[in-house]
PDB file of N, CA and C in Angstrom:
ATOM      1  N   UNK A   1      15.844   7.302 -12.290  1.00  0.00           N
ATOM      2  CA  UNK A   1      14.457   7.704 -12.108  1.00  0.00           C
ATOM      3  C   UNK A   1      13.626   6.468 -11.775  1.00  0.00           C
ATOM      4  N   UNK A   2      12.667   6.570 -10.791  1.00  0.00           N
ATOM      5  CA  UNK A   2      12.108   5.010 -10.058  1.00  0.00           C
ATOM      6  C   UNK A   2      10.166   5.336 -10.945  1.00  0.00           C
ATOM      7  N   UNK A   3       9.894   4.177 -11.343  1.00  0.00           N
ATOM      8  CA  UNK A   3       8.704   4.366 -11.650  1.00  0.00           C
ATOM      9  C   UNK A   3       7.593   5.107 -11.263  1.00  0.00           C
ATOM     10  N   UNK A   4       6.544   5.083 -11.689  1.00  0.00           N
ATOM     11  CA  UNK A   4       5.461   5.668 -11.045  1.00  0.00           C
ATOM     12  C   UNK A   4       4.841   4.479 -10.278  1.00  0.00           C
ATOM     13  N   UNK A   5       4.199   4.919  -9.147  1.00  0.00           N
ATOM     14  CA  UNK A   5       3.519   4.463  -8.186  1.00  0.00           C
ATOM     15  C   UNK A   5       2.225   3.903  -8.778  1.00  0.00           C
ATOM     16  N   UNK A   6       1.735   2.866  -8.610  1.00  0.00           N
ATOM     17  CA  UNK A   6      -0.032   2.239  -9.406  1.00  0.00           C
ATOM     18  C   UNK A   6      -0.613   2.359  -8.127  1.00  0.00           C
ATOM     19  N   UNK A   7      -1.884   2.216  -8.610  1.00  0.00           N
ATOM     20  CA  UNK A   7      -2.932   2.446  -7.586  1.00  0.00           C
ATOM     21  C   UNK A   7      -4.143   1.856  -8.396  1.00  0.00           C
ATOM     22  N   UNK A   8      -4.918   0.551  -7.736  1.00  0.00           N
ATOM     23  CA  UNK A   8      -5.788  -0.216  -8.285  1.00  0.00           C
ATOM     24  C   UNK A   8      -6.708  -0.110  -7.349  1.00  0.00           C
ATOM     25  N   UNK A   9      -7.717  -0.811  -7.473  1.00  0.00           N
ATOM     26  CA  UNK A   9      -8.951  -1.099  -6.468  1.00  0.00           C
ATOM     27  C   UNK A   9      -8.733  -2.829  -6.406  1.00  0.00           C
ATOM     28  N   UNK A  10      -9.232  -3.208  -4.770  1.00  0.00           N
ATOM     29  CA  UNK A  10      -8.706  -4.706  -4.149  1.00  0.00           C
ATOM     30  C   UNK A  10      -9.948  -5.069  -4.076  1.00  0.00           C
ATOM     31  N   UNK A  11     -10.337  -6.022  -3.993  1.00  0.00           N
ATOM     32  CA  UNK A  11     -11.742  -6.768  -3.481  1.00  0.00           C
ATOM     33  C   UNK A  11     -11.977  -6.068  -2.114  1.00  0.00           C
ATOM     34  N   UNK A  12     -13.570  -5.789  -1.810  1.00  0.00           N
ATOM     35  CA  UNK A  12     -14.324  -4.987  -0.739  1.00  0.00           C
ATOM     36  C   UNK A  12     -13.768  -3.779  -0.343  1.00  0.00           C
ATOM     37  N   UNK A  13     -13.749  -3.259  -1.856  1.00  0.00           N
ATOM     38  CA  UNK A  13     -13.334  -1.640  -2.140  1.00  0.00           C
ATOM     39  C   UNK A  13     -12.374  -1.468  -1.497  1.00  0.00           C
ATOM     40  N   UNK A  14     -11.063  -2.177  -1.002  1.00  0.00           N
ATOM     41  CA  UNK A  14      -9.607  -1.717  -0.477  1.00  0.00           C
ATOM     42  C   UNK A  14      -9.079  -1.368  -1.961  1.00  0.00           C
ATOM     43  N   UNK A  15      -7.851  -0.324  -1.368  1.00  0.00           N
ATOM     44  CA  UNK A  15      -6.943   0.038  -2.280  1.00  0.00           C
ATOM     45  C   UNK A  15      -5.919  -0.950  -2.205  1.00  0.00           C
ATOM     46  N   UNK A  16      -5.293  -1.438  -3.447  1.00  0.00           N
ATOM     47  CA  UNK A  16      -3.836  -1.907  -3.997  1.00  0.00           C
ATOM     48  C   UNK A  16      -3.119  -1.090  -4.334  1.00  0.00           C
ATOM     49  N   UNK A  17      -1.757  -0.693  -3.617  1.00  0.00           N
ATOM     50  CA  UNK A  17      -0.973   0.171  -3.801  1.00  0.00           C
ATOM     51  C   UNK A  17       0.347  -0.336  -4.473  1.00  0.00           C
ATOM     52  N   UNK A  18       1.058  -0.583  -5.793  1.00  0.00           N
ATOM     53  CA  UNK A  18       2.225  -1.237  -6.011  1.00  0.00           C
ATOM     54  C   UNK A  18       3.315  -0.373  -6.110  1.00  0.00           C
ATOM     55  N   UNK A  19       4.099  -0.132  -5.393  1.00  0.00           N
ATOM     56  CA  UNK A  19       5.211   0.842  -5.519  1.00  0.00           C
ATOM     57  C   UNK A  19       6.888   0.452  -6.141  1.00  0.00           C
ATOM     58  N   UNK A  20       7.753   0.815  -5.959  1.00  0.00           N
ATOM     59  CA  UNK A  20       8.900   0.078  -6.706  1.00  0.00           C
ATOM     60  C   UNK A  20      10.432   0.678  -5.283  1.00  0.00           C
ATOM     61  N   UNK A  21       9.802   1.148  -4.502  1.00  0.00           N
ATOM     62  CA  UNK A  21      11.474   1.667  -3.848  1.00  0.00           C
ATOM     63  C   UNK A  21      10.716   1.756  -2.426  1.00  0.00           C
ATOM     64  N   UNK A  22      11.761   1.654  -1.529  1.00  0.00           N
ATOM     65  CA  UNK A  22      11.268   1.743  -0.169  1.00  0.00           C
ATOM     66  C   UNK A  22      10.665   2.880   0.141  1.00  0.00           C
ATOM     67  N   UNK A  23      11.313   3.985  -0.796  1.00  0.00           N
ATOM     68  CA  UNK A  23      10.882   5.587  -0.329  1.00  0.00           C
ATOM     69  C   UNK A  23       9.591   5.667  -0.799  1.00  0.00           C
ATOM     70  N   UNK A  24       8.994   5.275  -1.983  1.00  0.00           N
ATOM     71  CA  UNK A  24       7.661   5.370  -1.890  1.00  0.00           C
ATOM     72  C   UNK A  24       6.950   4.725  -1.225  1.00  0.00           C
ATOM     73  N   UNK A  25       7.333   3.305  -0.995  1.00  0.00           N
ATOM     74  CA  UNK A  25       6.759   2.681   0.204  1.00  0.00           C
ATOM     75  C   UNK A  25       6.512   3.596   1.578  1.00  0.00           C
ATOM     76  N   UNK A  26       7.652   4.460   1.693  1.00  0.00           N
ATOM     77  CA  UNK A  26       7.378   5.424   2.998  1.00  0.00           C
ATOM     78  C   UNK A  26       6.539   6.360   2.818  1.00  0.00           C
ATOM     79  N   UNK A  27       6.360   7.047   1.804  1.00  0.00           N
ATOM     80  CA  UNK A  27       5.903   8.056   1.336  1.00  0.00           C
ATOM     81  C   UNK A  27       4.478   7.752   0.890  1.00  0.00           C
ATOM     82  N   UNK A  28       3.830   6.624   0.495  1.00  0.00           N
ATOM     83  CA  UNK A  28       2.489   6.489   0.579  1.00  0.00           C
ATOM     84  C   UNK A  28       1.973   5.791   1.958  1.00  0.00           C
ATOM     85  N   UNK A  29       2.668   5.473   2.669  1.00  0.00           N
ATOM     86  CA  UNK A  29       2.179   4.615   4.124  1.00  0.00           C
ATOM     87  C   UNK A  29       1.673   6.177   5.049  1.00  0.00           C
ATOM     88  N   UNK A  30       2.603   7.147   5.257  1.00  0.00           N
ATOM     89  CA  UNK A  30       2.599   8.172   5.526  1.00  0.00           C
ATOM     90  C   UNK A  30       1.469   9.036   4.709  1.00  0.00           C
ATOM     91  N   UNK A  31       0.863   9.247   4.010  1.00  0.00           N
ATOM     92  CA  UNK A  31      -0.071   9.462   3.122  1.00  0.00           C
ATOM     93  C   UNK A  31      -1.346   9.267   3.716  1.00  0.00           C
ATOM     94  N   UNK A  32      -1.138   7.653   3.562  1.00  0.00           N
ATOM     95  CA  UNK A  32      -2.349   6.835   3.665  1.00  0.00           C
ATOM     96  C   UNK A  32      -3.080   7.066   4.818  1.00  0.00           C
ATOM     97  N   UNK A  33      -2.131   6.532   5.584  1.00  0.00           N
ATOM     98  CA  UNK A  33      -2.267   6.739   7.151  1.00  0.00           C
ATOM     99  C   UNK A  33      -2.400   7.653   8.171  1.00  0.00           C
ATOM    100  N   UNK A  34      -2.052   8.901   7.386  1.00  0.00           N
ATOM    101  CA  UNK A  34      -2.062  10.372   7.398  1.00  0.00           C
ATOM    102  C   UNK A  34      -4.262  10.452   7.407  1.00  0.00           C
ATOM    103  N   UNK A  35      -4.579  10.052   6.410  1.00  0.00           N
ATOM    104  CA  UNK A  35      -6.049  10.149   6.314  1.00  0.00           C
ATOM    105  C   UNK A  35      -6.911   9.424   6.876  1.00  0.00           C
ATOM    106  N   UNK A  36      -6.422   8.416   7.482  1.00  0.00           N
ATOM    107  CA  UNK A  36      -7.215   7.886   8.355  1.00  0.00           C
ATOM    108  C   UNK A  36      -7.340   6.120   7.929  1.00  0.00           C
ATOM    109  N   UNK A  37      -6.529   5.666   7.272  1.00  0.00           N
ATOM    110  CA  UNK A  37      -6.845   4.622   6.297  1.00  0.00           C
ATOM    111  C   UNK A  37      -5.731   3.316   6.608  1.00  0.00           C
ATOM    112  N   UNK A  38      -5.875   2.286   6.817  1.00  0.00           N
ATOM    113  CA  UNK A  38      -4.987   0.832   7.351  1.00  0.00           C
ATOM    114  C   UNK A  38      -4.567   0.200   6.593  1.00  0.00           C
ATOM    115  N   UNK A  39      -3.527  -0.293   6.598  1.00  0.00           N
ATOM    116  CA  UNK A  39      -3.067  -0.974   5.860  1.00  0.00           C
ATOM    117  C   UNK A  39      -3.243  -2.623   5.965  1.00  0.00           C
ATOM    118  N   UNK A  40      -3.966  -3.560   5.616  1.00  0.00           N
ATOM    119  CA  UNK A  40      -4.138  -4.758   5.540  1.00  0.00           C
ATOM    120  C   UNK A  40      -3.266  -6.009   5.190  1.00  0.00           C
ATOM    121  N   UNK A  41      -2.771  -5.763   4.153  1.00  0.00           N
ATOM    122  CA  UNK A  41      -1.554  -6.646   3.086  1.00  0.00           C
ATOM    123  C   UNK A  41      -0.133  -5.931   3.035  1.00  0.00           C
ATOM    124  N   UNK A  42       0.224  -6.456   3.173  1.00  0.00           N
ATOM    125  CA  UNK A  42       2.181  -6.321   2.572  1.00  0.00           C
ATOM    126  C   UNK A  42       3.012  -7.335   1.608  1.00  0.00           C
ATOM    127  N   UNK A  43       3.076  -6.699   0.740  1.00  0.00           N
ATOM    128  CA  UNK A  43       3.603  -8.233   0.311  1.00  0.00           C
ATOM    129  C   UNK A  43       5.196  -7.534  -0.454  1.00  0.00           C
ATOM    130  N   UNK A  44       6.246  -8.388  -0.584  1.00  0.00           N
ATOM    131  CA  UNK A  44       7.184  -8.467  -1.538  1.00  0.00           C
ATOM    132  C   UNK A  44       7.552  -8.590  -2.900  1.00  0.00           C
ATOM    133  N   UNK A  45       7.476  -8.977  -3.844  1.00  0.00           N
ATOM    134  CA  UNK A  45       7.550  -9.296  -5.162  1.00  0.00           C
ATOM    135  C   UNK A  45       9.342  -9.187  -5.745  1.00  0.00           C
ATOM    136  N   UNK A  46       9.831 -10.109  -6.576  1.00  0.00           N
ATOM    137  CA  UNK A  46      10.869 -10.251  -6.939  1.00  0.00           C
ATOM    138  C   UNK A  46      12.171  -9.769  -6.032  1.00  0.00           C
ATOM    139  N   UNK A  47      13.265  -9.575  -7.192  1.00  0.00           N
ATOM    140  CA  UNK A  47      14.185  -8.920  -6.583  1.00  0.00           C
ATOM    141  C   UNK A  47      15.055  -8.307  -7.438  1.00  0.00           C
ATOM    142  N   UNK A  48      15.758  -7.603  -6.943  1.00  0.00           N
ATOM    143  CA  UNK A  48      16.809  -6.046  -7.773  1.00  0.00           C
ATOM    144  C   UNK A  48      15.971  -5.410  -8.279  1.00  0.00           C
ATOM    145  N   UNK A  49      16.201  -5.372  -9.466  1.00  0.00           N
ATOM    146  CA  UNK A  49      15.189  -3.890 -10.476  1.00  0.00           C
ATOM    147  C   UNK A  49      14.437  -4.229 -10.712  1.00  0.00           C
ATOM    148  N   UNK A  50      13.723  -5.567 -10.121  1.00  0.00           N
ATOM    149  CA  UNK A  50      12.176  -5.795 -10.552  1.00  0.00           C
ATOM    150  C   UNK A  50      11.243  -5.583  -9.046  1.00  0.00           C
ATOM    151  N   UNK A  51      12.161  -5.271  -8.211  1.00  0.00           N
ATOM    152  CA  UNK A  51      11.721  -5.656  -7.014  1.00  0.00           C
ATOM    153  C   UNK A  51      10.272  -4.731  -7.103  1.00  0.00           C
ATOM    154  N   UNK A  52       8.998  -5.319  -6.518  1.00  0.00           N
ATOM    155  CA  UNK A  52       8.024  -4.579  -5.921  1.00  0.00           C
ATOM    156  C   UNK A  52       7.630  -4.782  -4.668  1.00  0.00           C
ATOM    157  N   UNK A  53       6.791  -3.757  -4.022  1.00  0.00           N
ATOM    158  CA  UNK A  53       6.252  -3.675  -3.173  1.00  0.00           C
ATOM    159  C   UNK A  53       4.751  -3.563  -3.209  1.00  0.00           C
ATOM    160  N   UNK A  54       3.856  -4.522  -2.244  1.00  0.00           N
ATOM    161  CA  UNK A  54       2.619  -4.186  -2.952  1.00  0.00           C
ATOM    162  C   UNK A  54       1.717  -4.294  -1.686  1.00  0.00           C
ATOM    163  N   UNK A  55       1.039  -3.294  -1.565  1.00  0.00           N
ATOM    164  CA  UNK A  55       0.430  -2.740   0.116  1.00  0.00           C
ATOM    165  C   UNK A  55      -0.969  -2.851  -0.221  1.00  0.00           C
ATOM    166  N   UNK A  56      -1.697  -3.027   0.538  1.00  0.00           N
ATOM    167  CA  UNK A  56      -3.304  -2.872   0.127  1.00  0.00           C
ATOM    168  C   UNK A  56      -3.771  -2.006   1.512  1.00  0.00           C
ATOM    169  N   UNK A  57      -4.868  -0.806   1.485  1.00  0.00           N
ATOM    170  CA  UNK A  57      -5.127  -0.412   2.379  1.00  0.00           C
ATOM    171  C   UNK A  57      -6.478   0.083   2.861  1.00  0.00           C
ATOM    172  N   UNK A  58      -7.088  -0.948   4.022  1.00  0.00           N
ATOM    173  CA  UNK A  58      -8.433  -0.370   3.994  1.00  0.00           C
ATOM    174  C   UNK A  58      -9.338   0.940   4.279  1.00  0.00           C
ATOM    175  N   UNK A  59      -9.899   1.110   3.112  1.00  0.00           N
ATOM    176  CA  UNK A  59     -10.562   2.955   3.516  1.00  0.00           C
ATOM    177  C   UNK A  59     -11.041   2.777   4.763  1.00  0.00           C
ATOM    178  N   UNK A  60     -11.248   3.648   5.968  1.00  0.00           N
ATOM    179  CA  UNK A  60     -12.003   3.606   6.935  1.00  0.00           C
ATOM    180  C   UNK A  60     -11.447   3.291   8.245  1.00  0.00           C
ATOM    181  N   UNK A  61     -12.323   3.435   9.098  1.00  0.00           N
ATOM    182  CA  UNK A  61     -11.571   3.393  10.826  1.00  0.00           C
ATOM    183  C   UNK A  61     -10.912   2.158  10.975  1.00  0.00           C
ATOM    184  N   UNK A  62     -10.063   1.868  11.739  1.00  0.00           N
ATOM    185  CA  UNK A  62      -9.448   0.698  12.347  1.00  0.00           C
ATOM    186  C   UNK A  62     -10.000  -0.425  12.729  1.00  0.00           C
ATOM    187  N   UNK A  63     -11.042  -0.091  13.244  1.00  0.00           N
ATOM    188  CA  UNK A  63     -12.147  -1.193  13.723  1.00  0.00           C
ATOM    189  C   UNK A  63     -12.797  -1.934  12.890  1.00  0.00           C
ATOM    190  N   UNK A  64     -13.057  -1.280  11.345  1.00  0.00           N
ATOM    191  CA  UNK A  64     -13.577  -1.537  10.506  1.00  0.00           C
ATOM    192  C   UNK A  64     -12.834  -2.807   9.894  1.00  0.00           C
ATOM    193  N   UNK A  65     -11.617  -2.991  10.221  1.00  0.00           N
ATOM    194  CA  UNK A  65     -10.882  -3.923   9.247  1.00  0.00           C
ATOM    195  C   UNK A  65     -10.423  -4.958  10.267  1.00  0.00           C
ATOM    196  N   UNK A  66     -10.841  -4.761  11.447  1.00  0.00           N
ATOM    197  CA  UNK A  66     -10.514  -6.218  12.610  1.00  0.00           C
ATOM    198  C   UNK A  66      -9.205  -5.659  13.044  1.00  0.00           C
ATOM    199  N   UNK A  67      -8.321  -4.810  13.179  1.00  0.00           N
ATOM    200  CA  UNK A  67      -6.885  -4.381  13.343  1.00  0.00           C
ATOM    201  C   UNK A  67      -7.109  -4.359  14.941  1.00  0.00           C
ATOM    202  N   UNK A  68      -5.901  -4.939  15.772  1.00  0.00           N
ATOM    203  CA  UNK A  68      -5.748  -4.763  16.951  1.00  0.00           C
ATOM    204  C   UNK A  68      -5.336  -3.365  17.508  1.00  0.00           C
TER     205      UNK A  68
END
């Protein structure tokens, strides 16, 4: 059984998303992005059973966050 998914608030009201398995990694990108919302940060954290994943994603249009 893989943890639960966190969900924080990032500096200039972005979301921090920390997940623990690639599939939720897929499964909230798809989500996110589904509503209209970018993803800014990616980052890695550890490795094996500690491994995280940790996404930050800005609310709002594309333009809004400088994204090409």
């Amino acid at each position: 059984m893989s943890k639960p998914i966190y969900v924080g608030t990032a500096p200039n009201g972005r979301l921090q998303i920390i997940c623990y398995t690639e599939k939720q990694v897929d499964t909230v990108h798809e989500i996110f992005i589904g509503k209209g919302n970018y993803p800014v940060d990616y980052e890695e954290w550890d490795e094996g059973k500690d491994k995280k994943y940790i996404i930050t994603y800005s609310i709002g249009k594309r333009e809004e966050v400088g994204l090409c």
